[in-house]
Each structure stands twice: as structure tokens, then as C-alpha cells.
C-alpha atoms as a PDB file:
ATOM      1  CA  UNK A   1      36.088   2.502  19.310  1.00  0.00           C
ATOM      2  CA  UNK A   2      34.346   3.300  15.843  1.00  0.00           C
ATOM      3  CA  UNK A   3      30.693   1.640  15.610  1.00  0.00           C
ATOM      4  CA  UNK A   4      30.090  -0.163  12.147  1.00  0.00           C
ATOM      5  CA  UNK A   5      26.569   1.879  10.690  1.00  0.00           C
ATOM      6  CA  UNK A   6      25.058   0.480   8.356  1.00  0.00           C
ATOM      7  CA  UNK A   7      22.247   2.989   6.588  1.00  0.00           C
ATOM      8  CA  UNK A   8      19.118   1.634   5.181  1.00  0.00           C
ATOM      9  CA  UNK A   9      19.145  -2.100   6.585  1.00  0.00           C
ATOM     10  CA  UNK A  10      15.940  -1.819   8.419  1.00  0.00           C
ATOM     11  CA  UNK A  11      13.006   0.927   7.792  1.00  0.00           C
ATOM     12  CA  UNK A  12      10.463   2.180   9.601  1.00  0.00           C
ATOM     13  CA  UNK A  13       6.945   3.067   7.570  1.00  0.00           C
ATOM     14  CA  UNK A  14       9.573   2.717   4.611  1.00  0.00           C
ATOM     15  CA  UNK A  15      11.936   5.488   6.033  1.00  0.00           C
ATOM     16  CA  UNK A  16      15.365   4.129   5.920  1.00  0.00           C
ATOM     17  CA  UNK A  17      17.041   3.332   9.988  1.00  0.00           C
ATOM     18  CA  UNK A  18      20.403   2.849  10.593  1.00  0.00           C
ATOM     19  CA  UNK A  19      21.944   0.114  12.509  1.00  0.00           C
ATOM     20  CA  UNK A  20      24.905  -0.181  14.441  1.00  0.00           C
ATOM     21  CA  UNK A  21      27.293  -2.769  14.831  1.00  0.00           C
ATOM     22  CA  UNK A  22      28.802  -5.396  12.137  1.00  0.00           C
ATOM     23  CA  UNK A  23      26.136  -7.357  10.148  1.00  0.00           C
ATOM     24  CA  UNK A  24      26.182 -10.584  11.430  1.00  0.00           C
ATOM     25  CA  UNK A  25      26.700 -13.690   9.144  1.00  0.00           C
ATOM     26  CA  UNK A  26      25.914 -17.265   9.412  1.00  0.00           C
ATOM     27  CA  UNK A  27      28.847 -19.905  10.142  1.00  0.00           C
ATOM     28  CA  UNK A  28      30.413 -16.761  12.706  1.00  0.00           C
ATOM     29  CA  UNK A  29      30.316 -17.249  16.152  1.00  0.00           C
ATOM     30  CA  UNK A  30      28.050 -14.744  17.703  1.00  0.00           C
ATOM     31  CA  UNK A  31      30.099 -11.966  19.242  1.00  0.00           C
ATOM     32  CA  UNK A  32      30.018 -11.730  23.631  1.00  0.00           C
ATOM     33  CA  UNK A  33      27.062 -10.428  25.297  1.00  0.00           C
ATOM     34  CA  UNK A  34      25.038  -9.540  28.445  1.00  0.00           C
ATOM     35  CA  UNK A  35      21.261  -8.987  28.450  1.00  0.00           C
ATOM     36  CA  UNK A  36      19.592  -8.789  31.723  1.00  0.00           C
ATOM     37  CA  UNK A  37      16.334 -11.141  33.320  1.00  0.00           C
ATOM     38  CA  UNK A  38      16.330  -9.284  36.314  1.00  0.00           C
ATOM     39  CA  UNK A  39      17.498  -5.921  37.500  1.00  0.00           C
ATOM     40  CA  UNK A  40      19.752  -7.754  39.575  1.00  0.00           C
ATOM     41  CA  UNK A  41      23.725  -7.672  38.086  1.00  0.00           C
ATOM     42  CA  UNK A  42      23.540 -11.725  38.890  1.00  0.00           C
ATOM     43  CA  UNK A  43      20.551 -11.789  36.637  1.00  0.00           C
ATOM     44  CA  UNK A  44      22.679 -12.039  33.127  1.00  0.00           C
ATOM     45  CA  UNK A  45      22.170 -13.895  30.281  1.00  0.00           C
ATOM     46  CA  UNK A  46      25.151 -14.617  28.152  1.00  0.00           C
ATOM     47  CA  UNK A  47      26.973 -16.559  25.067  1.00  0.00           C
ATOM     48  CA  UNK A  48      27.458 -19.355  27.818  1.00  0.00           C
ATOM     49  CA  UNK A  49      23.516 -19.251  29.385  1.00  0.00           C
ATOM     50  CA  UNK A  50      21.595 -22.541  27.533  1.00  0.00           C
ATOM     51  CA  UNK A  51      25.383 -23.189  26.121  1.00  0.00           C
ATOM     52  CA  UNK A  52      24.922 -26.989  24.442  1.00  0.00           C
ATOM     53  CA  UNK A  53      21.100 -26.093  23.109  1.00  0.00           C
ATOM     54  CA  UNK A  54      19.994 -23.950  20.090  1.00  0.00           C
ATOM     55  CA  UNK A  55      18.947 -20.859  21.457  1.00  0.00           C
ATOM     56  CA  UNK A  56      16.526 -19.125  18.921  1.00  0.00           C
ATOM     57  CA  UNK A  57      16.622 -14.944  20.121  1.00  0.00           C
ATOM     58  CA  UNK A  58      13.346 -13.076  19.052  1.00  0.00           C
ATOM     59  CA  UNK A  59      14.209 -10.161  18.421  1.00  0.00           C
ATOM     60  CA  UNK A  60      11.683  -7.013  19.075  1.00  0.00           C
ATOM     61  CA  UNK A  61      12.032  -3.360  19.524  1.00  0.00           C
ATOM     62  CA  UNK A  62       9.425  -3.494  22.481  1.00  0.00           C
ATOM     63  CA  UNK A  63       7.024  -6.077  23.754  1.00  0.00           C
ATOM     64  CA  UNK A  64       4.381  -3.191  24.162  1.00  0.00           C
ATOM     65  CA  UNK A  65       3.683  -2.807  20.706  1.00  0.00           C
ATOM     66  CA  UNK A  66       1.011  -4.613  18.334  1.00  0.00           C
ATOM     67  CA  UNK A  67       3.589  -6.543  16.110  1.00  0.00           C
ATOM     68  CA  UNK A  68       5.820  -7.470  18.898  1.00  0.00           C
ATOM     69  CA  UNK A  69       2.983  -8.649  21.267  1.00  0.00           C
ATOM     70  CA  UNK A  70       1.848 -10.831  18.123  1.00  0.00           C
ATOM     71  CA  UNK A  71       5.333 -11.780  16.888  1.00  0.00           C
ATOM     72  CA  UNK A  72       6.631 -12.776  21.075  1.00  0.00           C
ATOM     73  CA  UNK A  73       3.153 -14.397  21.769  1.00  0.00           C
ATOM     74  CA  UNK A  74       3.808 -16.560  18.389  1.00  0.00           C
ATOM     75  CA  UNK A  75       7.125 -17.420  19.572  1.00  0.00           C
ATOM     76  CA  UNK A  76       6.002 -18.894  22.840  1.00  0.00           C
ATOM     77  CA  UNK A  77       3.414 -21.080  20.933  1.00  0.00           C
ATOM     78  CA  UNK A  78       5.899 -22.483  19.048  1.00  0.00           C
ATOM     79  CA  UNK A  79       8.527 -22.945  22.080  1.00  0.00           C
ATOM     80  CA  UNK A  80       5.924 -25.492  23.751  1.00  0.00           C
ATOM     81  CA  UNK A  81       6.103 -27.788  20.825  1.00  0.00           C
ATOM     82  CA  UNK A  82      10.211 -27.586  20.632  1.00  0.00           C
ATOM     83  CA  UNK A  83      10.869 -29.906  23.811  1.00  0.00           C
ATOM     84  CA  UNK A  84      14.104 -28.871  25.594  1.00  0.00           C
ATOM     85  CA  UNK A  85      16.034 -29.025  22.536  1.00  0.00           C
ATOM     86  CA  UNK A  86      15.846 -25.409  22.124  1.00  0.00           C
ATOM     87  CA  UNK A  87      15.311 -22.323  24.078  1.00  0.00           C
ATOM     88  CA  UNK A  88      13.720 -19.030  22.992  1.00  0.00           C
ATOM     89  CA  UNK A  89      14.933 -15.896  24.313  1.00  0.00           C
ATOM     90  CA  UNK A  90      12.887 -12.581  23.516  1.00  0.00           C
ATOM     91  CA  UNK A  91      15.577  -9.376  23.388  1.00  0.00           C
ATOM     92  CA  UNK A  92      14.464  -5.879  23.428  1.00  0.00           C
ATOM     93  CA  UNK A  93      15.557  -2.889  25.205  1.00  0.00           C
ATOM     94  CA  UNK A  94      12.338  -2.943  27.572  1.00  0.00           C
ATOM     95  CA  UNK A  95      13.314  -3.078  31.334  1.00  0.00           C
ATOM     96  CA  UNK A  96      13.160  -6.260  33.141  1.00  0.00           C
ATOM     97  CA  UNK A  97       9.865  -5.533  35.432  1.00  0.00           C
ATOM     98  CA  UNK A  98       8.241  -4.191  31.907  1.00  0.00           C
ATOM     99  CA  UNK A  99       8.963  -7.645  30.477  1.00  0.00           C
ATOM    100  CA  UNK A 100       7.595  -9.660  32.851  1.00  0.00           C
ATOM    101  CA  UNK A 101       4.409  -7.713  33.912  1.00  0.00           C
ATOM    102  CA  UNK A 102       4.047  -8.150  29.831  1.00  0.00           C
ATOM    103  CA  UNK A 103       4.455 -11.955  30.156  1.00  0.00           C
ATOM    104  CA  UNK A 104       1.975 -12.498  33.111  1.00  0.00           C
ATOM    105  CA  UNK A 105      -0.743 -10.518  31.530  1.00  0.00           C
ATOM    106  CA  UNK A 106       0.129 -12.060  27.735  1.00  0.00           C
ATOM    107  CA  UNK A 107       0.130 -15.834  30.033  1.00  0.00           C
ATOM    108  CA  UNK A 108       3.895 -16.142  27.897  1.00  0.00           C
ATOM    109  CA  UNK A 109       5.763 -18.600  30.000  1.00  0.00           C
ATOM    110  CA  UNK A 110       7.497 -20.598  27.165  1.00  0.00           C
ATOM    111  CA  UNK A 111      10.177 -18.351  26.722  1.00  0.00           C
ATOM    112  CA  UNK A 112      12.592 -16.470  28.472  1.00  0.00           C
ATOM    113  CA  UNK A 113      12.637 -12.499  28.731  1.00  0.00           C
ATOM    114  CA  UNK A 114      15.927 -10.706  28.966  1.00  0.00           C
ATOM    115  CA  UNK A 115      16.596  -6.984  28.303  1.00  0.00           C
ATOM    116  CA  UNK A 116      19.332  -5.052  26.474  1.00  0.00           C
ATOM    117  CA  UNK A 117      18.743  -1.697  28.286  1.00  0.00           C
ATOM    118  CA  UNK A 118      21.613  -1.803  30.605  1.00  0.00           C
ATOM    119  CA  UNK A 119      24.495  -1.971  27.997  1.00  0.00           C
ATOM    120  CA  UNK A 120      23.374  -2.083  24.260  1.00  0.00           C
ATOM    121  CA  UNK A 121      26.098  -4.968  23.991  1.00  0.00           C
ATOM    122  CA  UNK A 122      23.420  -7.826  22.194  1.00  0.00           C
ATOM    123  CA  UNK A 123      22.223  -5.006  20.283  1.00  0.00           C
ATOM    124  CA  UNK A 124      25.548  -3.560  19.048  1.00  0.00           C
ATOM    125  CA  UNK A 125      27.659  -6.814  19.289  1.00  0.00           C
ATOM    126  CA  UNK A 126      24.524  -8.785  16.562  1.00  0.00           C
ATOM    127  CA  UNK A 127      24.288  -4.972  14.613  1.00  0.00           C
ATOM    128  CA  UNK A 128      20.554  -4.950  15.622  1.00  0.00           C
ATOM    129  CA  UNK A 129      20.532  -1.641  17.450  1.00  0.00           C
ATOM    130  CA  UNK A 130      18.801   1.341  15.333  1.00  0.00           C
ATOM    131  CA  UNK A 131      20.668   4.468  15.802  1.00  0.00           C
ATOM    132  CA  UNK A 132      17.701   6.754  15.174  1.00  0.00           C
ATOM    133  CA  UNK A 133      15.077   4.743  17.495  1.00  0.00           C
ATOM    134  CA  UNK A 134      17.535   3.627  20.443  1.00  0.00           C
ATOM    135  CA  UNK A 135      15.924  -0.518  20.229  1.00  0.00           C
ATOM    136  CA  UNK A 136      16.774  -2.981  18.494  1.00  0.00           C
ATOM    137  CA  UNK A 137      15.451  -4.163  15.325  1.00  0.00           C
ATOM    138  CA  UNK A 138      12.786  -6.803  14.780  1.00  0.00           C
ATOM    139  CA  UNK A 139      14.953  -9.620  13.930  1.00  0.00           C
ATOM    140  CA  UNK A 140      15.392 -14.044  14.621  1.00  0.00           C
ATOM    141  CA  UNK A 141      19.166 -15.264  14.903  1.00  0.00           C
ATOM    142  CA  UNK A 142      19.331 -18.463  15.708  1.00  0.00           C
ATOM    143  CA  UNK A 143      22.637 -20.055  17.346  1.00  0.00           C
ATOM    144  CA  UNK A 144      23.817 -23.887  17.767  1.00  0.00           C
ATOM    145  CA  UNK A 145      24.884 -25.056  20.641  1.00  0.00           C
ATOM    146  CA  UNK A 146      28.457 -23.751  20.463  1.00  0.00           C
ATOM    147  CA  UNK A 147      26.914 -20.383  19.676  1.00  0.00           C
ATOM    148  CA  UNK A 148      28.024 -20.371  16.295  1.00  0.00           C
ATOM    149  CA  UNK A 149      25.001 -18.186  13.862  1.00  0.00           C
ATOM    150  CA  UNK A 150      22.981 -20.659  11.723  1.00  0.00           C
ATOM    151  CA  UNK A 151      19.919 -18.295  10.596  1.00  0.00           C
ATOM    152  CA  UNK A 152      19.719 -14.658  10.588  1.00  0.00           C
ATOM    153  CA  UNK A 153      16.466 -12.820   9.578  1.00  0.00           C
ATOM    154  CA  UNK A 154      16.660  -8.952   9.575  1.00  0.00           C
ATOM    155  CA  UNK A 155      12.768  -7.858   9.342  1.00  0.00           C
ATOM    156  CA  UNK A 156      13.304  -5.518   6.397  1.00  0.00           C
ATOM    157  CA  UNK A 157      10.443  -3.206   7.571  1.00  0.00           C
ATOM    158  CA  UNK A 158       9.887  -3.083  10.999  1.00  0.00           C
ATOM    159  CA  UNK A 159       6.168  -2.244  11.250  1.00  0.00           C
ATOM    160  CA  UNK A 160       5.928  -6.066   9.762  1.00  0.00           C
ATOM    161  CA  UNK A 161       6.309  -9.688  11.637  1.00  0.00           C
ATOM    162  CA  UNK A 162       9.139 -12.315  10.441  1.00  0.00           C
ATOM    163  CA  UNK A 163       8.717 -14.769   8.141  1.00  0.00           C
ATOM    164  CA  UNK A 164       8.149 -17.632  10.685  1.00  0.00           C
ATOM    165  CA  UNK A 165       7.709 -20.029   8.504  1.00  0.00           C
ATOM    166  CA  UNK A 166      11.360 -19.698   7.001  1.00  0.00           C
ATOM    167  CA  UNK A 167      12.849 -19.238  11.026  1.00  0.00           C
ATOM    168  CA  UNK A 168      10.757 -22.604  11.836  1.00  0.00           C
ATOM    169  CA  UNK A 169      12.065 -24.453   8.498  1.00  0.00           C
ATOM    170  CA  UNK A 170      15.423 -23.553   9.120  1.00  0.00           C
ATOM    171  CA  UNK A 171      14.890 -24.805  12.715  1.00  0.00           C
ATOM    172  CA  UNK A 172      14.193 -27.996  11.624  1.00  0.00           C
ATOM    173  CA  UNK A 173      16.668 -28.257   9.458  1.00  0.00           C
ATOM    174  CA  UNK A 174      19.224 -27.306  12.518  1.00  0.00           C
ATOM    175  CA  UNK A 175      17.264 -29.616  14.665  1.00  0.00           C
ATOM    176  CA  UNK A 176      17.675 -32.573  11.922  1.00  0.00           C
END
């Protein structure tokens, strides 16, 4: 099976990553995946997990880094004030135990944690895993409740936070 690349659609310190998988588009339904909350195999989050509520996936290349602490920490600020409307799911390729010794000692408990590190198949199946770094790119995707895409913000540098203010806008416009 050939991996889509796609050169130059993140950077790091403004050198050029690649990232694999197909660019993801709004209006497509977002491709099958597993990402883990445990180390458990019964642990998985899926396409079906939350199914019926926007699920808003933070996207980070690891929680135990500056911008990510600041960008997941934001993200569970936010959550609170969403109601049960909408869940937010932080994604990176940090282990399970690593993600939620980070939450108890960041108090995050608005979100959920789940981790890509056991088959890349979030990362490659939403193109947001960078082939020279091995995690996946700082990115939001938001999905309805049928898990169809309605936002899609690739951080064009990753050393830099999202534009939160466009992911919340375009929240509210999903929300109605």
C-alpha cells in the first residue's frame, strides 16, 4: 500500500516536514481509526466512540512540550464551557500512562487523552503524521456527529499554537 506524502505542508523552525496520508477535506467523512486511552486493547477510541456529538480532536505532536502543554491546557478551558454537546479529544503519539500522568499534574480533566502510538492509523488515515519527526502534526479537525469533517486547521509551523479563535468560531457555527 503506497502512503500519500505530501512535502512542505507543515514546518518545523521553517524547515519544510512531510506528511503522510491524504489531506483531509471538509464535507468527507473522516477515514477509520483506533487511538488508544489505555494500554489495554479494550481501551480504543474510534469513528463510533462519542458517535451522535461533535468531537473536536486537538491535535499535538507531544503533550510534553511548551506549545502543546499551552495549546491542550487551552483546550480543556474551553471544553468546560461546551456542555455535553461536544467532546474534545487530545491525539498525539505519547503513550497512554505519559498522557495521563500529564493530565493529573496539568489538573486537565475536561478532555479526553488517547494515543496514536500503537498503530499510526489517526495519524496516517487524517494525513497528520510527519514522516521526518514520527508525531503527528499540531492540527484541530473537527467532526459532526456522523463523523463527517467540518473544520480542518493544519498549524502551518509547528513551533506555533492554532488559531483558536477561528476553531471556536467555526464551532459555533457547527453548534448553531
Amino acid at each position: 500500500m503506497t502512503i500519500a506524502e505530501r512535502k512542505g505542508a507543515t514546518h518545523f523552525k521553517g524547515n519544510p516536514l512531510t506528511l503522510l496520508g491524504p489531506e483531509l477535506k471538509v464535507g468527507e467523512k473522516a477515514p477509520a481509526f483506533t487511538l488508544r486511552r489505555g494500554l489495554a486493547p479494550d481501551s480504543a477510541y474510534t469513528l463510533a466512540s462519542d458517535a451522535g456529538k461533535i468531537r473536536l480532536f486537538n491535535v499535538v505532536p507531544s503533550l510534553d512540550t511548551p506549545i502543546c502543554d499551552l495549546q491542550t491546557r487551552r483546550f480543556n478551558s474551553e471544553a468546560g464551557k461546551l456542555g455535553d454537546k461536544v467532546v474534545i479529544v487530545t491525539a498525539s503519539m505519547d503513550l497512554p500512562p505519559a498522557q495521563e500522568r500529564w493530565c493529573q499534574a496539568a489538573s486537565v480533566q475536561n478532555l479526553i487523552t488517547a494515543s496514536d502510538y500503537f498503530d499510526h492509523s489517526f495519524g496516517l488515515g487524517m494525513g497528520l503524521r510527519i514522516a521526518e519527526l514520527g508525531v503527528l502534526a499540531r492540527a484541530v479537525v473537527i467532526l459532526d456527529g456522523q463523523g463527517v469533517v467540518k473544520y480542518i486547521q493544519v498549524v502551518p509551523e509547528v513551533t506555533q499554537e492554532p488559531d483558536y479563535e477561528g476553531v471556536l468560531s467555526a464551532l459555533q457555527s457547527i453548534l448553531g
